[in-house]
Protein backbone atom coordinates (compact mmCIF):
# COMPACT_ATOMS: atom_id res chain seq x y z
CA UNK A 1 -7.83 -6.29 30.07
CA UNK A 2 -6.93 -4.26 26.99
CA UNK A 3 -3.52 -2.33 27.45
CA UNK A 4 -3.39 1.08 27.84
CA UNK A 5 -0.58 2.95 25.93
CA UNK A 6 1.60 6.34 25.33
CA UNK A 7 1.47 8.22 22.54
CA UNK A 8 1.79 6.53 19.65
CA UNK A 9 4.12 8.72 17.07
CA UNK A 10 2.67 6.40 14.17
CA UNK A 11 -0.57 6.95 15.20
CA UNK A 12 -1.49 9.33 11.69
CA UNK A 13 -4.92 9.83 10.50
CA UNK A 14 -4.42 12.64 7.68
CA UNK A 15 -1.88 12.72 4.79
CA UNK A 16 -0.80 15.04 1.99
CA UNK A 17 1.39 13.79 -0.61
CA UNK A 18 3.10 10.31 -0.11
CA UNK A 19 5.90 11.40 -2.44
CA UNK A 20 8.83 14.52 -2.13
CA UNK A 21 9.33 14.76 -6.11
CA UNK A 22 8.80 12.87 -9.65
CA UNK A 23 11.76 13.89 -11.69
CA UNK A 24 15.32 12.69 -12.01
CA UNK A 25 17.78 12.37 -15.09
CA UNK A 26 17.54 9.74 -16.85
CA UNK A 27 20.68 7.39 -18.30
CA UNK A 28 21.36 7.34 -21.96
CA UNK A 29 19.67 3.06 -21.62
CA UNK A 30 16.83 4.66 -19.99
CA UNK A 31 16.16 7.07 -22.23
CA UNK A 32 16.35 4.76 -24.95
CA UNK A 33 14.12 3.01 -23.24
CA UNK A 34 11.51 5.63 -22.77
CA UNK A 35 11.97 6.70 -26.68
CA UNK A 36 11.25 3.50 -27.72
CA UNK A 37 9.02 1.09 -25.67
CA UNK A 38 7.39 4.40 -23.65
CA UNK A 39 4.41 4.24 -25.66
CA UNK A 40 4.03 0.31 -25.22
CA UNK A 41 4.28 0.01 -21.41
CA UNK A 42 3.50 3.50 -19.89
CA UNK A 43 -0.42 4.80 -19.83
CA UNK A 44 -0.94 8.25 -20.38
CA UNK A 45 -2.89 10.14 -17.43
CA UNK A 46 -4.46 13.37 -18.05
CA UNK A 47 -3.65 15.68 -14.76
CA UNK A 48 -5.86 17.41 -12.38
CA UNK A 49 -3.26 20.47 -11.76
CA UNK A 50 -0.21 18.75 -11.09
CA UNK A 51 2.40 16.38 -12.02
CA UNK A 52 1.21 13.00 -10.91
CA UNK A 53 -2.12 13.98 -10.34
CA UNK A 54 -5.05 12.43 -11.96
CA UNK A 55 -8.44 14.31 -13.27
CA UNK A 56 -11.26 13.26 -11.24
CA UNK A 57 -13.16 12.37 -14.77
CA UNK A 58 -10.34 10.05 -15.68
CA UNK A 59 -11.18 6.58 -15.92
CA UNK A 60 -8.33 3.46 -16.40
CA UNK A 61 -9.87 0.17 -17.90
CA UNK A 62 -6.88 -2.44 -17.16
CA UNK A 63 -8.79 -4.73 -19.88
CA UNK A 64 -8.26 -2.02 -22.62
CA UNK A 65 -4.67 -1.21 -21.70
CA UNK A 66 -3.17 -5.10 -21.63
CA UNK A 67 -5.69 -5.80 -24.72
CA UNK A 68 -7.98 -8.55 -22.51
CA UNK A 69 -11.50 -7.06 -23.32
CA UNK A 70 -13.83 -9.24 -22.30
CA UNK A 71 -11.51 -11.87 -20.34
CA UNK A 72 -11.14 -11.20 -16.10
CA UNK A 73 -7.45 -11.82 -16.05
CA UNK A 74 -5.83 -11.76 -12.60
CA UNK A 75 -4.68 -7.97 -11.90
CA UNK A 76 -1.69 -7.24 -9.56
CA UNK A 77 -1.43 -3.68 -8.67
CA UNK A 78 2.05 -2.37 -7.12
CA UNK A 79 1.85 1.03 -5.54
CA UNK A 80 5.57 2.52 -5.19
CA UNK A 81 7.50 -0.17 -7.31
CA UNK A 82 10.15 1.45 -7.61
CA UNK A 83 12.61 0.12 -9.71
CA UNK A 84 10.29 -2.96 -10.56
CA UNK A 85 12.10 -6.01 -9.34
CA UNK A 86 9.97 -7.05 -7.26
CA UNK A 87 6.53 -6.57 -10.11
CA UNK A 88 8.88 -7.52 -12.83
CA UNK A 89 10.05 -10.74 -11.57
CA UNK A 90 6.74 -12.28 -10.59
CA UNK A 91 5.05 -11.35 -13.76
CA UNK A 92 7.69 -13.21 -15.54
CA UNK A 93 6.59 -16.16 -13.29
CA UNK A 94 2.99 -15.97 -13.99
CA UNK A 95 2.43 -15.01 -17.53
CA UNK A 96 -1.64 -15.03 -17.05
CA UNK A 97 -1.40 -12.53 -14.50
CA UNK A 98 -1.39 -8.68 -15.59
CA UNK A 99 0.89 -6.27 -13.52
CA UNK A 100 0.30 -2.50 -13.43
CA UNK A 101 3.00 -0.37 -11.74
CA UNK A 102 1.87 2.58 -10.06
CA UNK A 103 4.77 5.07 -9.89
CA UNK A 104 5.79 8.58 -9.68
CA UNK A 105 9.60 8.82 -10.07
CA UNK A 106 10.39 9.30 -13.67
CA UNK A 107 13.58 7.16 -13.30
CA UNK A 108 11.96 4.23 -11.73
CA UNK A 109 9.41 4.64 -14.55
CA UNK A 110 11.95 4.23 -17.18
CA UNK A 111 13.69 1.33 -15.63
CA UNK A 112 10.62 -0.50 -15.47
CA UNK A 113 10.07 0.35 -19.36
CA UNK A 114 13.79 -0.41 -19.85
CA UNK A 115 13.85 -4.26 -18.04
CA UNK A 116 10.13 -5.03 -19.30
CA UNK A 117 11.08 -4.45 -22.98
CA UNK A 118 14.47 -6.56 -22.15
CA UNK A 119 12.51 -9.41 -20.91
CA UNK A 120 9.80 -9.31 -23.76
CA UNK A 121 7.04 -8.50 -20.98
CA UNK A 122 3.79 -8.25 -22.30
CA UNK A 123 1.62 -8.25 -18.78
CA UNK A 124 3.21 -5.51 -17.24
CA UNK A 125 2.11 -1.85 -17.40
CA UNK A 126 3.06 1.97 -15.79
CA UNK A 127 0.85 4.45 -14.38
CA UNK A 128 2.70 7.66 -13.31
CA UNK A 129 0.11 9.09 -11.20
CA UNK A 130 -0.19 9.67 -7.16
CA UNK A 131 -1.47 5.74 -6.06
CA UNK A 132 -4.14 7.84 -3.79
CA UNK A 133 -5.53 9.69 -6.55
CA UNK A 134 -5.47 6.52 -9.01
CA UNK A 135 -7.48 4.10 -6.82
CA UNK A 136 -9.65 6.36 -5.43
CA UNK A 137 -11.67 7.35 -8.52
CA UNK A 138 -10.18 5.86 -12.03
CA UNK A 139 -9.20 2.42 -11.39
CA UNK A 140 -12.52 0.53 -12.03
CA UNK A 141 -14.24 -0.97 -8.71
CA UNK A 142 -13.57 -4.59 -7.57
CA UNK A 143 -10.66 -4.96 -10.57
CA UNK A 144 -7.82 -6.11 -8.84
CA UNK A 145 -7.39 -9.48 -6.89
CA UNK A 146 -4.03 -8.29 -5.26
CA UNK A 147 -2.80 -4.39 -3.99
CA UNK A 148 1.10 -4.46 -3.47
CA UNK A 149 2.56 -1.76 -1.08
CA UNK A 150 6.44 -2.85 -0.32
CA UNK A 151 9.10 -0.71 1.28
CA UNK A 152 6.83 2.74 0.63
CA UNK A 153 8.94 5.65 2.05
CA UNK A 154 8.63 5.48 6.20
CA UNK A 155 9.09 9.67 6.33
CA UNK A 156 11.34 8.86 9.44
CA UNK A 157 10.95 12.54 10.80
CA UNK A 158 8.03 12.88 13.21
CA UNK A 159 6.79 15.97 10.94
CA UNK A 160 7.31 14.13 8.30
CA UNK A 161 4.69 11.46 9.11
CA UNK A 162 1.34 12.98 8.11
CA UNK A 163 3.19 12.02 4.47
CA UNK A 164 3.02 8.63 4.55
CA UNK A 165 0.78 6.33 2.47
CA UNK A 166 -0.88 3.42 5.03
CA UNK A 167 -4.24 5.41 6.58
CA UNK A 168 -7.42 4.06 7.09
CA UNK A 169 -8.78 6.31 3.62
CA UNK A 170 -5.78 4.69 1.93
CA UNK A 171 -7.00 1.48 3.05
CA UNK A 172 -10.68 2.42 1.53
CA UNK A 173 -9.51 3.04 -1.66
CA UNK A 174 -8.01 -0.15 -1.78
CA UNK A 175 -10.69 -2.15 -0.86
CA UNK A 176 -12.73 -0.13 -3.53
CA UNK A 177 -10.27 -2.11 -6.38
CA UNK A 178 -10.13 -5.29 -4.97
CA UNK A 179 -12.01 -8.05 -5.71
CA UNK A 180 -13.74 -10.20 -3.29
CA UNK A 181 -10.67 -12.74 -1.70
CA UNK A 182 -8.29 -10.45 -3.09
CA UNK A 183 -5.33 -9.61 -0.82
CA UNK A 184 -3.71 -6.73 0.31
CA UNK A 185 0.03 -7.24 0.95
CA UNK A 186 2.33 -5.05 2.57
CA UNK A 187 5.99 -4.80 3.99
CA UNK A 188 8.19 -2.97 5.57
CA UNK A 189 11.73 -2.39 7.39
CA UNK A 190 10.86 0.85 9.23
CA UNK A 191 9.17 -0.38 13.39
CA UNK A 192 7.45 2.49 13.45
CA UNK A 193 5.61 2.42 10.19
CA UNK A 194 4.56 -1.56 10.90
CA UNK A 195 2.86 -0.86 14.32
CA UNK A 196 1.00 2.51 12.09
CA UNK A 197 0.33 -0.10 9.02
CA UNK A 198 -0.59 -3.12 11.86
CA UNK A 199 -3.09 -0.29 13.58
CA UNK A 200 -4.56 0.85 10.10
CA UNK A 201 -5.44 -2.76 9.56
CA UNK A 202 -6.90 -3.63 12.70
CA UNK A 203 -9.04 -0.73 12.06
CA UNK A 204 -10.28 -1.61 8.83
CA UNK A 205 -10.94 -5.09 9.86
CA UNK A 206 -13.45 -4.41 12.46
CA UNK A 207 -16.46 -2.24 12.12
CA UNK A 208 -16.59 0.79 14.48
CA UNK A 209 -19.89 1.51 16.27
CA UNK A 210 -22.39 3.85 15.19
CA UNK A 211 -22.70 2.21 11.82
CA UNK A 212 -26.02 2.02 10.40
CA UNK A 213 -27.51 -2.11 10.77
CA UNK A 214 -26.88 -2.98 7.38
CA UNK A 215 -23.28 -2.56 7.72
CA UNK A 216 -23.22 -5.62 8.79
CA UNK A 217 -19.17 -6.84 7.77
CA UNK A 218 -15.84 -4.22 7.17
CA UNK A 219 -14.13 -4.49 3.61
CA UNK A 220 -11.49 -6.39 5.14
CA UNK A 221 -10.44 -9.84 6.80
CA UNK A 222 -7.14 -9.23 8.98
CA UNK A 223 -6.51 -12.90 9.82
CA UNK A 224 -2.87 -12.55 10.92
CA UNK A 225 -4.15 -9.64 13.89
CA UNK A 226 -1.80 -10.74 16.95
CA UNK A 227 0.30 -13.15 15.26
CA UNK A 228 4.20 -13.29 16.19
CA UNK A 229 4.08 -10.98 18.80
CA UNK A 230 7.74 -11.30 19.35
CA UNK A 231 9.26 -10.84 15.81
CA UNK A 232 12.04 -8.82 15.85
CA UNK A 233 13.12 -9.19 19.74
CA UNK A 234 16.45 -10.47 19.56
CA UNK A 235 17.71 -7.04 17.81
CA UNK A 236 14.85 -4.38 19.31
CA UNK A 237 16.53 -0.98 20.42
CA UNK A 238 14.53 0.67 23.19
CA UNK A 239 13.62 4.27 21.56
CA UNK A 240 14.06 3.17 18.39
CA UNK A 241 11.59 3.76 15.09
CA UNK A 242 13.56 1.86 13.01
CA UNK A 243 13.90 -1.31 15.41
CA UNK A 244 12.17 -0.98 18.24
CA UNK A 245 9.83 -2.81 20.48
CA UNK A 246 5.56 -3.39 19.48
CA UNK A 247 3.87 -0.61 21.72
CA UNK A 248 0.75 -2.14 20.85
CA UNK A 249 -2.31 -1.35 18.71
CA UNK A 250 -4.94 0.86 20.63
CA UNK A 251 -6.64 -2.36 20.99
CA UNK A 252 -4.02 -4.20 23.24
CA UNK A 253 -3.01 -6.53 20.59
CA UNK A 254 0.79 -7.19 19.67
CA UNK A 255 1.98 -8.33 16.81
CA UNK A 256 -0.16 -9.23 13.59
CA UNK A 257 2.66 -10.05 10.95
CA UNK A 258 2.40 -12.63 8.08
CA UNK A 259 4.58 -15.15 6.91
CA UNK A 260 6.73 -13.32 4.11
CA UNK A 261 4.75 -13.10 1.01
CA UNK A 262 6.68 -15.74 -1.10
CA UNK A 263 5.77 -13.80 -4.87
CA UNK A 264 7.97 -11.12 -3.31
CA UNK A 265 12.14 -11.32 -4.41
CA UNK A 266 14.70 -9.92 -2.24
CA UNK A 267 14.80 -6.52 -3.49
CA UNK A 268 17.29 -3.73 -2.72
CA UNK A 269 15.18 -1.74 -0.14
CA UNK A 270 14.47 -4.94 1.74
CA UNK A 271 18.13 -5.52 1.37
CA UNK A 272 19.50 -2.52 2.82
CA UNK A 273 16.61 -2.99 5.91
CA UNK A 274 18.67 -6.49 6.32
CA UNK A 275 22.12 -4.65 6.32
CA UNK A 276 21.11 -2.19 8.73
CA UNK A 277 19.80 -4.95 11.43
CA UNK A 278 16.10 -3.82 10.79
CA UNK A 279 13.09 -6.79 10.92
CA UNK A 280 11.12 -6.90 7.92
CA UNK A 281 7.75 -7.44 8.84
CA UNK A 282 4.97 -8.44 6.22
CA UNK A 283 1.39 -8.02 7.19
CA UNK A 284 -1.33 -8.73 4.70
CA UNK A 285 -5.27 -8.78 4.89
CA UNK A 286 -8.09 -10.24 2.64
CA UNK A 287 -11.12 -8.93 1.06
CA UNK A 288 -14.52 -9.98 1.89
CA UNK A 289 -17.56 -9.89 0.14
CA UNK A 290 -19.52 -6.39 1.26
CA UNK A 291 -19.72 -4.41 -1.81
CA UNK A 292 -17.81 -1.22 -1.54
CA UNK A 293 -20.17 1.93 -1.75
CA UNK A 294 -19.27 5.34 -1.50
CA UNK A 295 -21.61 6.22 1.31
CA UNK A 296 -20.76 3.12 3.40
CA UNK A 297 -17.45 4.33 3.30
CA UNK A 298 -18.18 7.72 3.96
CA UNK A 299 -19.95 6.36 7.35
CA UNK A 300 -16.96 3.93 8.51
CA UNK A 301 -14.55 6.43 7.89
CA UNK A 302 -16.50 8.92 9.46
CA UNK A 303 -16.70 6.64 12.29
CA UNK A 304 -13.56 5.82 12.35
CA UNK A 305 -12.30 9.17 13.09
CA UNK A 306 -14.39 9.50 15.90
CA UNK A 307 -13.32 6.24 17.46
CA UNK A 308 -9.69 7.39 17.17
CA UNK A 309 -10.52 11.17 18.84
CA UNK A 310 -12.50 8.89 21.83
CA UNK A 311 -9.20 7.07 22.55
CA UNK A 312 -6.92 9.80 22.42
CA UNK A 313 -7.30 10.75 26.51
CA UNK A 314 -6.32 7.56 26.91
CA UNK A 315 -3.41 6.87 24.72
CA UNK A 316 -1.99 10.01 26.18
CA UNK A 317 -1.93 8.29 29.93
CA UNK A 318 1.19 6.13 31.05
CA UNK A 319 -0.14 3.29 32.32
């Protein structure tokens, strides 16, 4: 019998922007940087009516900005890399793979320039542009065989939430880049954001009803759903978003986190999670072979929303 549950405060299903600001001053070696190896490493965006944004008519070939045209090279998109050590130290470990940085804070931007240039990195690239914006319309369709999202901001305050990244339209837009068997890896040190990114998965990985007969298998494979229900017990604090204990998805289903993603280096946000007695939880899920389509998207998310308004009365009763 499928669990019945509170409120869930991670329960989101709307967002605005994922980000608070893009600027920050940079040090004398990062501006450097920028004034020299900018034009290399960073791709130039033309804006919608922002900074960050991207013009829906914009289009980013990833053969055309690493110089591959013609060659499907393995493409690992980072969304939030921050400072790069994570992106930076696997594609020094796997030259044949190209690595585009999605980021929006001009620092992080030029210390990714900065350490690139320093290594002599020739498969690593940075979009500044809002990661919703970018792989909903100019990132080309099935281009990527992994999505990176690691550490993204949790927006810890309740009213805060609505601004986080990990929602089921998120998750559409990323299985509109990735290739069939591609994976979708995530991580985080924040409780509350895991159950929200475990629920947005188990979403995506199941079709909702209502769908029309040909939609016949969802975008995604979640084959860690329920898996070490318990990680994290020895330090949960009851009441706690940071550490506390698996309410459960609106399914029932605890757990659904996957072994830690071994391209991945300890990097300072995961570091600081450590420090502060938080579990870091990894979850990850696989793309399958449906073809993405605009209006079968439409339709799931669509659906979607409806399935999560038809639970609501229930996820509001104690059981």
């Amino acid at each position: 019998m499928a669990q019945v549950h509170p409120p869930r405060s991670h329960a989101i299903r709307s967002r605005v922007r994922s980000f608070s600001r893009a600027g920050g001053r940079l040090s004398d070696s990062q501006a450097q940087a920028m004034a020299e190896h900018g034009a290399r490493y960073v791709v130039q965006v033309p804006r919608a009516d922002a900074i960050r944004t991207v013009a829906a008519d914009f289009r980013l070939d990833p053969q055309s900005v690493f110089g591959h045209v013609g060659q499907l090279r393995p493409l690992v998109v980072e969304v939030g890399s921050g400072g790069g050590e994570a992106l930076l130290a696997h594609a020094s470990a796997n030259p044949g793979t190209d690595h585009l940085a999605v980021e929006v804070w001009q620092t992080s931007i030029a210390t990714i320039v900065r350490d690139a240039a320093r290594a002599g990195l020739d498969n690593v690239r940075v979009v500044p542009a809002d990661a919703s914006q970018l792989l909903a319309t100019a990132l080309p369709v099935g281009c990527a065989s992994e999505v990176w999202v690691f550490f993204p901001d949790p927006w810890r305050k309740p009213r805060h939430r609505k601004r986080r990244l990990v929602t089921t339209g998120f998750a559409d837009s990323v299985a509109r880049v990735l290739r069939s068997g591609g994976a979708w890896r995530l991580a985080t040190d924040w409780a509350d954001y895991a159950w929200q990114m475990r629920d947005v998965l188990e979403d995506v990985s199941a079709l909702p009803e209502g769908l029309e007969a040909d939609m016949t298998e969802p975008y995604f494979r979640y084959d860690d759903a329920g898996r070490e229900p318990d990680l994290g017990a020895a330090g949960w604090e009851e009441g706690s978003p940071g550490n506390g204990p698996d309410p459960g998805s609106p399914s029932g289903t605890l757990g659904g986190w996957s072994p830690r993603f071994e391209g991945r280096v300890l990097t300072r946000f995961e570091r600081r999670g450590l420090e502060a007695g938080r579990t870091i939880r990894d979850l990850s899920v696989v793309r399958t072979e449906t073809t993405w389509r605009p209006e079968r998207s439409e339709a799931m998310l669509a659906a979607l929303e409806r399935q999560a308004r038809d639970r609501e009365p229930r996820a509001a009763t104690r059981p």
